[in-house]
Protein backbone atom coordinates (compact mmCIF):
# COMPACT_ATOMS: atom_id res chain seq x y z
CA UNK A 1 -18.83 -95.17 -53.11
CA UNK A 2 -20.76 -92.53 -51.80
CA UNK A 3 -24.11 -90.64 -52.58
CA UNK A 4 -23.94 -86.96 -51.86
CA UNK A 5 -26.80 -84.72 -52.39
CA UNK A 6 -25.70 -81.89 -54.52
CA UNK A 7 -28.45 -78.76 -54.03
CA UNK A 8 -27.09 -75.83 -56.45
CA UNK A 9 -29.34 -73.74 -58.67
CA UNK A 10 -26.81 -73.04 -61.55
CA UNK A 11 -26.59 -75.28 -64.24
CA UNK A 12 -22.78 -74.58 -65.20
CA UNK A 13 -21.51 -75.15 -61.46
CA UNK A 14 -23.66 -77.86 -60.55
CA UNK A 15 -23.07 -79.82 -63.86
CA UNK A 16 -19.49 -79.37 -63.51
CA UNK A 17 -19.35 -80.27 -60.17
CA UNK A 18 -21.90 -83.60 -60.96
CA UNK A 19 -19.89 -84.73 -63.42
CA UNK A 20 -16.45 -84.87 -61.95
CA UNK A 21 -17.90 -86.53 -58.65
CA UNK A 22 -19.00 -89.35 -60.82
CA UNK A 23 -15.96 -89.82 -62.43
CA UNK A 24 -14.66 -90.54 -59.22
CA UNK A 25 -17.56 -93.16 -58.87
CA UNK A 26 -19.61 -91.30 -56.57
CA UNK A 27 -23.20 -91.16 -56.68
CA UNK A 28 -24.97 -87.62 -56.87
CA UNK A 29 -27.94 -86.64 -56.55
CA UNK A 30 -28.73 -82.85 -58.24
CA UNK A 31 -31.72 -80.82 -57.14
CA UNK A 32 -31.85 -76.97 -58.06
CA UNK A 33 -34.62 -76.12 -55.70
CA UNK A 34 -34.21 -75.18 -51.50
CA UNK A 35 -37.77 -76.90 -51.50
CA UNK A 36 -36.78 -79.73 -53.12
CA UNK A 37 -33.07 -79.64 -51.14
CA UNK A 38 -34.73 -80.92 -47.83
CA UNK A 39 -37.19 -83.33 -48.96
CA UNK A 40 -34.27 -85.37 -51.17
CA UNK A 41 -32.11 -85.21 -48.03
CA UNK A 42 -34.77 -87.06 -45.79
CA UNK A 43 -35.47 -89.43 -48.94
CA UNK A 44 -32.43 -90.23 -49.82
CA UNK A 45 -30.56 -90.01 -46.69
CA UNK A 46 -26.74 -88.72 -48.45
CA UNK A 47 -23.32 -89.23 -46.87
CA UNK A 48 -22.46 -85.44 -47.77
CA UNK A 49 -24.79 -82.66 -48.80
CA UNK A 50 -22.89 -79.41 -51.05
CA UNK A 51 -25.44 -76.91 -50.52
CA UNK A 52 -25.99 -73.41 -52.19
CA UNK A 53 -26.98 -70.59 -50.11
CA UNK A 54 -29.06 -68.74 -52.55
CA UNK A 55 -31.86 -71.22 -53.97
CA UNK A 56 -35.29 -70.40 -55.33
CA UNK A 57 -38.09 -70.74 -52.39
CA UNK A 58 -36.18 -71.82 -49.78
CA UNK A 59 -32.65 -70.85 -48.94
CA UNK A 60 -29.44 -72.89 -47.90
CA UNK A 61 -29.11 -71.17 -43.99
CA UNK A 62 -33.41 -72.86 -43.74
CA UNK A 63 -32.04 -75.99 -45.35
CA UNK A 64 -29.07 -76.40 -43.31
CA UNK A 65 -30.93 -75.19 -39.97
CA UNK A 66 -33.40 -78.27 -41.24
CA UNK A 67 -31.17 -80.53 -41.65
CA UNK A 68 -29.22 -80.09 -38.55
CA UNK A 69 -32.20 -79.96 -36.58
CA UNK A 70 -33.73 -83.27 -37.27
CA UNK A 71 -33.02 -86.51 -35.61
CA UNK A 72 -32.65 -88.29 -38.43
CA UNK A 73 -30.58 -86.20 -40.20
CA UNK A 74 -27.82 -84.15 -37.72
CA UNK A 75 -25.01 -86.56 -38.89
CA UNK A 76 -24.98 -85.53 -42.33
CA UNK A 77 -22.31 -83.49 -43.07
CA UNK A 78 -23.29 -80.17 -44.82
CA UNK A 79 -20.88 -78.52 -47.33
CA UNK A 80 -22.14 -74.59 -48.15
CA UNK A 81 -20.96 -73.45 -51.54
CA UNK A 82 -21.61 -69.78 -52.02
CA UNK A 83 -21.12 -66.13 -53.64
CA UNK A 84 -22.14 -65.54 -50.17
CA UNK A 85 -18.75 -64.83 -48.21
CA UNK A 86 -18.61 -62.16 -46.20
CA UNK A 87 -17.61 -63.14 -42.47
CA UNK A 88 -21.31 -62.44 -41.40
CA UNK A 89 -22.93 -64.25 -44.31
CA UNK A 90 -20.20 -67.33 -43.20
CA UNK A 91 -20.74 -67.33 -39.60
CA UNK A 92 -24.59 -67.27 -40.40
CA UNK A 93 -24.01 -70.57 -42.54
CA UNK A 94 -21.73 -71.90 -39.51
CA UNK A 95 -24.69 -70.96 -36.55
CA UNK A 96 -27.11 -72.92 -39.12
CA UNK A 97 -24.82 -75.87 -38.49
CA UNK A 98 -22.74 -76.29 -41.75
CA UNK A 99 -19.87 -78.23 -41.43
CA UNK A 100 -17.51 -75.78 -43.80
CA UNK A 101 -17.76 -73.26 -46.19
CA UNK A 102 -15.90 -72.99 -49.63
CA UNK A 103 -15.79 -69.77 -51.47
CA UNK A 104 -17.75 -69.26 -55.14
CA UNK A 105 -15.98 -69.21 -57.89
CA UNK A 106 -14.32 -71.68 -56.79
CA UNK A 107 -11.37 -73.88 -58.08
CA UNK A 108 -12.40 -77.19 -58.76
CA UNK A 109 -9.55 -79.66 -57.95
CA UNK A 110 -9.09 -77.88 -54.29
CA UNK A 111 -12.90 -78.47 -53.80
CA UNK A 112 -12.45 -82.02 -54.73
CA UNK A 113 -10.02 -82.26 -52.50
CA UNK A 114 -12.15 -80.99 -49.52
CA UNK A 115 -15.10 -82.73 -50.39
CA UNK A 116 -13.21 -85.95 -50.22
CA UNK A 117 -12.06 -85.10 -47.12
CA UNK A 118 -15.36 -85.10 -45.56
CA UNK A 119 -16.23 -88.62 -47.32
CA UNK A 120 -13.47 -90.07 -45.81
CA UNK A 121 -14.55 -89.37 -42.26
């Protein structure tokens, strides 16, 4: 299956979210840190990163910018997750180069849905 990097700094969300992306035999990969969220990416090279805007030290818009930026890592399709969603905060997210944007709280079985979506691409 797939590994996606999951980069959220809440326990509740990203445990819930972990755990029913294994059940569907995907592999994930859970860091709570923006410092942390770039350096996993360019270790572990993920089929799908679900990124938090709001992280301690470094935030999702530098991580996505990152991401997007590097040669090695453009291709990698970048899923924001955030409280965040005001049009400006959105279309920040989407000039930083992420690939869509789903709204926090969110319902869990739609964001399945989308995330699969981009793992079948």
């Amino acid at each position: 299956m797939s590994k996606i990097l999951l980069i959220e700094d809440s326990k509740p969300l990203g445990a819930a979210l972990k755990n029913a992306l294994e059940l569907k035999g995907h592999e994930v990969l859970w860091v709570a840190d923006g410092r942390e969220g770039f350096a996993s990416v360019k270790k572990n090279m993920p089929d799908l990163i679900l990124l938090d805007l709001m992280l301690p030290h470094v935030s999702g818009y530098e991580i996505c910018k990152a991401v997007k930026k590097d040669n090695g890592t453009w291709r990698i399709p970048v899923v924001i997750m955030s409280t965040l969603t005001k049009p400006e905060q959105k279309d920040r997210a989407m000039e930083a180069g992420a690939d869509y944007f789903i709204d926090k709280p969110y319902d869990l079985k739609a964001t399945l849905a989308e995330i699969f979506k981009f793992l079948a691409k």
